[in-house]
Protein backbone atom coordinates (compact mmCIF):
# COMPACT_ATOMS: atom_id res chain seq x y z
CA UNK A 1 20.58 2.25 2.75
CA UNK A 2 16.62 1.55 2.22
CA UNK A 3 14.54 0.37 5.12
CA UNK A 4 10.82 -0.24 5.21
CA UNK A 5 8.05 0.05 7.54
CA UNK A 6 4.56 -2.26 7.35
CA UNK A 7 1.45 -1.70 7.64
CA UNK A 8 -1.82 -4.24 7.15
CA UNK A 9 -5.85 -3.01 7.05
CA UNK A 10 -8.40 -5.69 6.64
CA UNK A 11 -10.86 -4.67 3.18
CA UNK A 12 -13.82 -5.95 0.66
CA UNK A 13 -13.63 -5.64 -2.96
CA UNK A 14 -14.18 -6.72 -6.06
CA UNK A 15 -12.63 -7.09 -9.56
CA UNK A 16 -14.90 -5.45 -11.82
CA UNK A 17 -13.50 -6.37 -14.72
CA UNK A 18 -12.54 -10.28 -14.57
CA UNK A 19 -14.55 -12.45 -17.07
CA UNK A 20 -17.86 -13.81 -15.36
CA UNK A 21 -17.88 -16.24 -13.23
CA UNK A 22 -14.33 -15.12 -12.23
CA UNK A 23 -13.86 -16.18 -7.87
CA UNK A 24 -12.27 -12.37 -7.75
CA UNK A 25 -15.37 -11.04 -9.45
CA UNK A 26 -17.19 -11.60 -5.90
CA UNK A 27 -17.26 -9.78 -3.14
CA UNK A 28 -14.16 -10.91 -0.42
CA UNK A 29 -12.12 -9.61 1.92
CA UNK A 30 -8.14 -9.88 2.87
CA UNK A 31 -6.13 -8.69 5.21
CA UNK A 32 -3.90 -6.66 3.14
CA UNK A 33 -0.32 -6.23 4.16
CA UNK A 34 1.90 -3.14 2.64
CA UNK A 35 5.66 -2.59 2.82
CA UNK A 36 6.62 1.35 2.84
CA UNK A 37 10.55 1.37 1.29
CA UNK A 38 12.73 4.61 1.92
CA UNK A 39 15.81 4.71 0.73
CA UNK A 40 18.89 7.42 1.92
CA UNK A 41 21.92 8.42 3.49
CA UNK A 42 22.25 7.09 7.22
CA UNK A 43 21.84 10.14 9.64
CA UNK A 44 25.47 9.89 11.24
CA UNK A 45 23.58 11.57 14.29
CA UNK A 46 20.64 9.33 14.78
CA UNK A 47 21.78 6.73 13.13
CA UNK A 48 18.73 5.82 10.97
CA UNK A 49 17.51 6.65 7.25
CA UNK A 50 14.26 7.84 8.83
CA UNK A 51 12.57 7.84 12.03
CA UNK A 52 10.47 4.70 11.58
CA UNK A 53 7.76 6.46 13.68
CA UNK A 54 7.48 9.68 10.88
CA UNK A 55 6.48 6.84 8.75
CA UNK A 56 3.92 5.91 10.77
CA UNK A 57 2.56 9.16 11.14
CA UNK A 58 2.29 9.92 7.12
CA UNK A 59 0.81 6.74 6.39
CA UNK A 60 -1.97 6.54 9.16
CA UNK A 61 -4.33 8.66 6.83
CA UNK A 62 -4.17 6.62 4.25
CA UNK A 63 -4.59 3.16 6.67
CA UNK A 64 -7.52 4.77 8.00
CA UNK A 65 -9.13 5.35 4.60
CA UNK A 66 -8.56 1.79 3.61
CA UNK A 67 -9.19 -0.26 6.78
CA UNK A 68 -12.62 -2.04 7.39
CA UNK A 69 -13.90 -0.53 3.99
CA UNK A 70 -15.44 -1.34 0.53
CA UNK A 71 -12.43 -0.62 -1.75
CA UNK A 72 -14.10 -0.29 -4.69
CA UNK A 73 -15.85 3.16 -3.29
CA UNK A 74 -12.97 4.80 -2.70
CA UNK A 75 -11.97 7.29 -5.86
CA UNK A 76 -9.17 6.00 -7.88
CA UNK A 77 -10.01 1.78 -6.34
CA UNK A 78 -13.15 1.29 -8.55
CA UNK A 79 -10.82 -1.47 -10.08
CA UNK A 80 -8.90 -2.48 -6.60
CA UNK A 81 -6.07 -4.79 -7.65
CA UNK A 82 -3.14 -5.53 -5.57
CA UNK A 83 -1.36 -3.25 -8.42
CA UNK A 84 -3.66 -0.67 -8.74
CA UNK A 85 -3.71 -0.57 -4.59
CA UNK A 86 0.28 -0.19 -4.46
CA UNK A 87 -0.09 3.27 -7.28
CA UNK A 88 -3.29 4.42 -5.28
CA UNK A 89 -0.53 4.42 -1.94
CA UNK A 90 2.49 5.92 -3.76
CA UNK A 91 0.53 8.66 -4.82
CA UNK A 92 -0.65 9.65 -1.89
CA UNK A 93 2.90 8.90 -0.22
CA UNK A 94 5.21 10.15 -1.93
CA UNK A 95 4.36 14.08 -2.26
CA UNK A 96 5.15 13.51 1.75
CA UNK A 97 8.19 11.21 1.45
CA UNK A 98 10.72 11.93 -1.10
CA UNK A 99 13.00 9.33 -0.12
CA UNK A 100 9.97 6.54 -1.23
CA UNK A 101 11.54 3.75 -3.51
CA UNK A 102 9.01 0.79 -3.33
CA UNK A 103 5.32 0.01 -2.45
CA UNK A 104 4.82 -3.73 -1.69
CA UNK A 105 1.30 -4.97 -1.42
CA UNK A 106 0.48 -8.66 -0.35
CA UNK A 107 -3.44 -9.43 -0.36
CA UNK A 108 -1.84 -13.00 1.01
CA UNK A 109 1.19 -14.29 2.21
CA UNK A 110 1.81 -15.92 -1.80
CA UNK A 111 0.54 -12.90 -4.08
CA UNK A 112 1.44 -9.39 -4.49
CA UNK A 113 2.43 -6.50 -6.38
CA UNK A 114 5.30 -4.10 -5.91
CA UNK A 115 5.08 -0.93 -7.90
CA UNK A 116 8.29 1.50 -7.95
CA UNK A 117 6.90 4.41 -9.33
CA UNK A 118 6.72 5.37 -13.36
């Protein structure tokens, strides 16, 4: 069974390296929504993959880091696009949850990137 839990944070940035003149060359914001996949056996006790609240918990660090911020001044986000945003996430999630299949990261409700690990 996978599930997945959401999360949004509202961020600046800019593409560094887009040719000039390039809209995503200038500073703007979105309101950046992320979809957390887990994947596993259903817990014939509980009844769930994962307690949607663990996920939560894990991921509040890094929605804290991102939220209201410049992206491109956080290490590893100099070049913050929805792609690189998704690997910046999974590595930072998924030392802390094993059972991680999918990052999905919409910077609007028509463009995204979903990375699934190497």
């Amino acid at each position: 069974m996978e599930i997945y839990s959401s999360f949004n944070f509202d961020a600046a940035h800019k593409l560094p390296n887009v040719p000039k003149g390039h809209k995503c060359g200038q500073l703007h914001g979105h309101t950046f929504n992320v979809h957390i996949y887990v994947a596993g056996p259903i817990d014939p006790s509980f009844g769930w993959v994962i307690d949607f609240g663990d996920i939560k918990k894990i991921t509040a660090p890094i929605v804290e880091q991102l939220d209201h911020n410049y992206l491109n001044d956080i290490k590893g986000l100099e070049n913050p696009t929805s792609e690189n945003i998704a690997r910046w996430i999974w590595a930072r999630l998924k030392p802390q949850l094993s059972a991680l299949t999918k990052i999905m990261v919409q910077e609007s409700p028509r463009s995204g990137a979903t990375y699934q690990g190497e």
